[in-house]
Protein backbone atom coordinates (compact mmCIF):
# COMPACT_ATOMS: atom_id res chain seq x y z
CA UNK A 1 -5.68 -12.01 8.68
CA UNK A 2 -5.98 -10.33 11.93
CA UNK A 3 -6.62 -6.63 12.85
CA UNK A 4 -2.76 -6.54 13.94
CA UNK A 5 -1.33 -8.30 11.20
CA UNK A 6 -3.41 -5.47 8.68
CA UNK A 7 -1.80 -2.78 10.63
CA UNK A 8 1.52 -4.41 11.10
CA UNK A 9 1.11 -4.25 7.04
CA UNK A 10 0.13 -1.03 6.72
CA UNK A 11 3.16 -0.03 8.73
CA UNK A 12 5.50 -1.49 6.88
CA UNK A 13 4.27 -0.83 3.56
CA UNK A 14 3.91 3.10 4.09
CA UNK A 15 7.82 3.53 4.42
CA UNK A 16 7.71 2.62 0.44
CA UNK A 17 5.61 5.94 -0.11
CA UNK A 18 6.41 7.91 2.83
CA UNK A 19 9.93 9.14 1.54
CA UNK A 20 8.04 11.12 -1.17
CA UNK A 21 5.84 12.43 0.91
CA UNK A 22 2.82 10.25 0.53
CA UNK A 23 1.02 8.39 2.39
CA UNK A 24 -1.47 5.09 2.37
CA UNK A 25 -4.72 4.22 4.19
CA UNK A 26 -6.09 0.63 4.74
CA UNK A 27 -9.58 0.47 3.68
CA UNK A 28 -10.59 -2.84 3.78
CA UNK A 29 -8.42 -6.62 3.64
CA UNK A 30 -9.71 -10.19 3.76
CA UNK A 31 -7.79 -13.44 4.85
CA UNK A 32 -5.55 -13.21 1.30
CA UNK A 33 -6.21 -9.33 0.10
CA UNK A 34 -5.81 -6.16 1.10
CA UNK A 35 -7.21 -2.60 -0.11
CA UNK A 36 -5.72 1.10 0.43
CA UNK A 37 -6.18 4.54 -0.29
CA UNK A 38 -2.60 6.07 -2.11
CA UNK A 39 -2.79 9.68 -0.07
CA UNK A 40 -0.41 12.84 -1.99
CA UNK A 41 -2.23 15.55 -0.24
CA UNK A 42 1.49 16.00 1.38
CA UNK A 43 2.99 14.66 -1.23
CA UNK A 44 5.60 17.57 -3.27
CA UNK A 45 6.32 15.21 -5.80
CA UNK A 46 3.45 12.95 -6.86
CA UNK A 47 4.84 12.31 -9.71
CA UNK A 48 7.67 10.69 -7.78
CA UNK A 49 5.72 8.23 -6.11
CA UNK A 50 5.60 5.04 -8.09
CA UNK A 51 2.56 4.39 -10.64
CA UNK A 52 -0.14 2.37 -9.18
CA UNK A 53 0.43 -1.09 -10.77
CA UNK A 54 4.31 -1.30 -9.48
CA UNK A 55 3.07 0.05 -6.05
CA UNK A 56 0.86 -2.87 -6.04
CA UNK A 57 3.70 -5.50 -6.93
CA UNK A 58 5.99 -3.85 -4.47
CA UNK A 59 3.26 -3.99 -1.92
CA UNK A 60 2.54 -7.49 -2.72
CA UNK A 61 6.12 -9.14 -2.49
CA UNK A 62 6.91 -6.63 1.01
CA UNK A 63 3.75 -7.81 2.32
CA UNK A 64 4.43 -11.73 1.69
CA UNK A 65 7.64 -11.85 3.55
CA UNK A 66 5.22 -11.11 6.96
CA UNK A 67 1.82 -12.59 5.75
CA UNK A 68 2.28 -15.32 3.15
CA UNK A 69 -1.56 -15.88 2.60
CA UNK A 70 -1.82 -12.57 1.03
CA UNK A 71 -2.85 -13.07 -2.61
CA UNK A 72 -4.00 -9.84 -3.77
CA UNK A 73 -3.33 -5.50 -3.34
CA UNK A 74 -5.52 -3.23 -4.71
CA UNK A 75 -4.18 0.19 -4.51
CA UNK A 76 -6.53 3.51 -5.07
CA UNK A 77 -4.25 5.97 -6.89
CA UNK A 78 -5.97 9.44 -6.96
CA UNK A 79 -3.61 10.37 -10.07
CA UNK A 80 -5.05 10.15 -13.46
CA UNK A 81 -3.95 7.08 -15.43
């Protein structure tokens, strides 16, 4: 995966939190995974923002239909499990 295709990602992916206010931050992706921060600091409804194993899912399949190599999401949710 290439620096643009990781942002190109990114891009994409942060409409599915942005509506609530949230935000997400790459930190690190490989040829087939990818790893970002979950950020609510803006966020007025955290609790609206989906938990952090269906963001992952939903991440996953959005992120396949541009970059079908992509294996693997890891999200870091600061909420509490």
């Amino acid at each position: 995966m290439t620096p643009e295709i990781a942002e190109q990602l990114k891009n994409t992916l942060t409409t599915l939190v942005e509506q609530d206010g949230g935000s997400i931050e790459l930190v690190q992706f490989t040829n087939d995974s990818m790893e970002f921060n979950l950020l609510l600091d803006s966020a007025e409804c955290a609790e609206c923002i989906m938990p952090k194993q269906f963001l992952e899912e939903v991440f996953l399949a959005q992120a396949q239909t541009i970059y079908d190599n992509l294996r693997s999401v890891l999200i870091n949710d600061p909420r509490k499990d």
